[in-house]
N, C-alpha and C. Protein backbone atom coordinates (compact mmCIF):
# COMPACT_ATOMS: atom_id res chain seq x y z
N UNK A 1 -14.87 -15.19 -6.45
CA UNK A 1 -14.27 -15.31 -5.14
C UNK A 1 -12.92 -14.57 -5.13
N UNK A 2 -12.17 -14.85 -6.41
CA UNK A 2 -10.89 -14.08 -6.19
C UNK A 2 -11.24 -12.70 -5.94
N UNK A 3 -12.16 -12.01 -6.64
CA UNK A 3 -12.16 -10.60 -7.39
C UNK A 3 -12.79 -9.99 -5.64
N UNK A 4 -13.93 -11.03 -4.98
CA UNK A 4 -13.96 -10.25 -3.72
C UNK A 4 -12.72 -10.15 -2.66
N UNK A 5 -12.12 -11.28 -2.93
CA UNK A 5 -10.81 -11.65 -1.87
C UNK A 5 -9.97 -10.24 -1.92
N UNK A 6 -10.09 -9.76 -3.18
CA UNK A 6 -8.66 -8.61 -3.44
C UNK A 6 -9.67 -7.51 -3.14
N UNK A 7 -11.09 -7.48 -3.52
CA UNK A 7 -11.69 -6.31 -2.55
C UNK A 7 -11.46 -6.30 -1.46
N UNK A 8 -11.24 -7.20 -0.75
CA UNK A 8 -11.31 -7.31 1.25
C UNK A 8 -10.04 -7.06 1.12
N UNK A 9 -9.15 -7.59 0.70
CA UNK A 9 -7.96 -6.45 0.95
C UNK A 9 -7.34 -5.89 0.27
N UNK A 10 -7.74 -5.17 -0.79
CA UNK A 10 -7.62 -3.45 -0.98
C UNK A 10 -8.39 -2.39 0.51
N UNK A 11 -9.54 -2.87 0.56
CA UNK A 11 -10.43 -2.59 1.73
C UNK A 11 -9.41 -2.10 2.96
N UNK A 12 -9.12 -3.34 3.56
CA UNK A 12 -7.97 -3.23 4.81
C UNK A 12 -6.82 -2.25 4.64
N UNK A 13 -6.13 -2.39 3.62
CA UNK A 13 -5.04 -1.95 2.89
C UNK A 13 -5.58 -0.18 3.10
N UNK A 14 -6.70 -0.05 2.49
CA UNK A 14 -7.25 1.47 2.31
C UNK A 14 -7.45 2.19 3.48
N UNK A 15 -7.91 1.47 4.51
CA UNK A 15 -8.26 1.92 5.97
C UNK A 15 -7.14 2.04 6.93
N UNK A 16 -6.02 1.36 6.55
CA UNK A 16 -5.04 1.14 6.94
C UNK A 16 -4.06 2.94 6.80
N UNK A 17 -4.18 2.89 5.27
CA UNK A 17 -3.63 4.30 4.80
C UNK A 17 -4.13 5.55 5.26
N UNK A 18 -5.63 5.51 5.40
CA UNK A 18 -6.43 6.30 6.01
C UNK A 18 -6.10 6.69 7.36
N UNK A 19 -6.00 5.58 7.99
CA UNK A 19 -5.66 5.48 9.70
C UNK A 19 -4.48 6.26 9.72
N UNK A 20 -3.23 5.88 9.08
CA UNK A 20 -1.63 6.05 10.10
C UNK A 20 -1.39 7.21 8.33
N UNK A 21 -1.59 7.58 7.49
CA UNK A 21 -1.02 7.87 6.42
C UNK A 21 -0.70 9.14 6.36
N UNK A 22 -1.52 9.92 7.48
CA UNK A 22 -0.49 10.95 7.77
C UNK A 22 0.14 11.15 9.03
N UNK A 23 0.55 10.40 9.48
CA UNK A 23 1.95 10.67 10.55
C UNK A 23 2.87 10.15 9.77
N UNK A 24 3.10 9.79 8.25
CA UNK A 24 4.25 9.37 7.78
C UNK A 24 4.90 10.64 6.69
N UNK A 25 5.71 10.58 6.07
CA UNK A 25 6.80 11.45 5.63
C UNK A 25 5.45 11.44 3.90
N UNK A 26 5.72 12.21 3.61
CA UNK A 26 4.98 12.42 2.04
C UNK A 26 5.50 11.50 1.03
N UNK A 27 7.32 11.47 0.88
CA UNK A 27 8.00 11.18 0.10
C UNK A 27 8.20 9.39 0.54
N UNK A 28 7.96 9.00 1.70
CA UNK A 28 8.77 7.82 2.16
C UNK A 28 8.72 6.44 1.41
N UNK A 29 7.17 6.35 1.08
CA UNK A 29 6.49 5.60 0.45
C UNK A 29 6.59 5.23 -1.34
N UNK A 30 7.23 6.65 -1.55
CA UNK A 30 7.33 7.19 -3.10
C UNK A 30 8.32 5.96 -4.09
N UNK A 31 8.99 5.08 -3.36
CA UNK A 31 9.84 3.77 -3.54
C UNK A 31 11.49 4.48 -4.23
N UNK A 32 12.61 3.77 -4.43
CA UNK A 32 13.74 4.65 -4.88
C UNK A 32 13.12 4.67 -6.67
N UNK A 33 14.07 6.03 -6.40
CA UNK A 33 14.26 6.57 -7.94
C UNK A 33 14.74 5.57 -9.07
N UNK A 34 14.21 5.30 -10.28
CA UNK A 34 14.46 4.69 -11.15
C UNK A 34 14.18 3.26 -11.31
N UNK A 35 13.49 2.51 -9.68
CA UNK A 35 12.85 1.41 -9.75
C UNK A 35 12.32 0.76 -10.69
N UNK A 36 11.65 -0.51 -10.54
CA UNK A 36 10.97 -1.32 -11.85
C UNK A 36 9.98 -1.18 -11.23
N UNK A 37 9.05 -1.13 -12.28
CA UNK A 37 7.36 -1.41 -12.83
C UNK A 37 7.15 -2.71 -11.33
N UNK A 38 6.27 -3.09 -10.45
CA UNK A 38 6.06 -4.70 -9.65
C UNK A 38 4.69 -4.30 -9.50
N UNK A 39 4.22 -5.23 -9.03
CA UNK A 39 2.59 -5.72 -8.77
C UNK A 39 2.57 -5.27 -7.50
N UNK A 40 3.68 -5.48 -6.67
CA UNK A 40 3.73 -5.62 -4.96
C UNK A 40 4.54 -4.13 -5.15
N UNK A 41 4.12 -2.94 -5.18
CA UNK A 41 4.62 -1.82 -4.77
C UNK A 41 5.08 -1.53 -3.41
N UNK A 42 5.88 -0.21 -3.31
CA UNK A 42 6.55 -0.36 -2.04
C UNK A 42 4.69 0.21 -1.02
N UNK A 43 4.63 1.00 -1.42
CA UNK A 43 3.33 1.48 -0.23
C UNK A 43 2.32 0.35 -0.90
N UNK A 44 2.14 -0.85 -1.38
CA UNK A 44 1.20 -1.88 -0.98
C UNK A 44 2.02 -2.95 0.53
N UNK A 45 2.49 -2.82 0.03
CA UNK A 45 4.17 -3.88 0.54
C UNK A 45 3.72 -3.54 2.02
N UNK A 46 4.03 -2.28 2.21
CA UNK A 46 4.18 -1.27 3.56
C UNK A 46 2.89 -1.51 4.52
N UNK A 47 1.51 -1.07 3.54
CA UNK A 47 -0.17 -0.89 4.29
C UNK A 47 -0.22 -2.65 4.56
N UNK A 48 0.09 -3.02 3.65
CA UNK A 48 0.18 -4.79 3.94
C UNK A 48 0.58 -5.66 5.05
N UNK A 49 1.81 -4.69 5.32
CA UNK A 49 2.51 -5.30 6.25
C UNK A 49 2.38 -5.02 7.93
N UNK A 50 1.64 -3.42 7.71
CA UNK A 50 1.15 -3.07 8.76
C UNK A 50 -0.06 -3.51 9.28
């Protein structure tokens, strides 16, 4: 159940990027320079939130 739960949204997440991912900047998503390693990246964070 978990392993489909995070398929259904990677899924959303993917269609999401697909949809709007290019009217956005190339670099925007790229997170700042020298950041830490996270689970919750900035472009998961972002398709997530949209």
């Amino acid at each position: 159940m978990k392993r489909m739960a995070g398929d259904l949204g990677a899924l959303c997440t993917r269609q999401a990027e697909e949809t709007f991912g290019a009217l956005l900047p190339a670099g925007l998503l790229s997170g700042p320079p020298g950041s830490r390693s996270r689970i919750f990246t900035v472009p998961v964070v972002f398709w997530t939130f949209l």
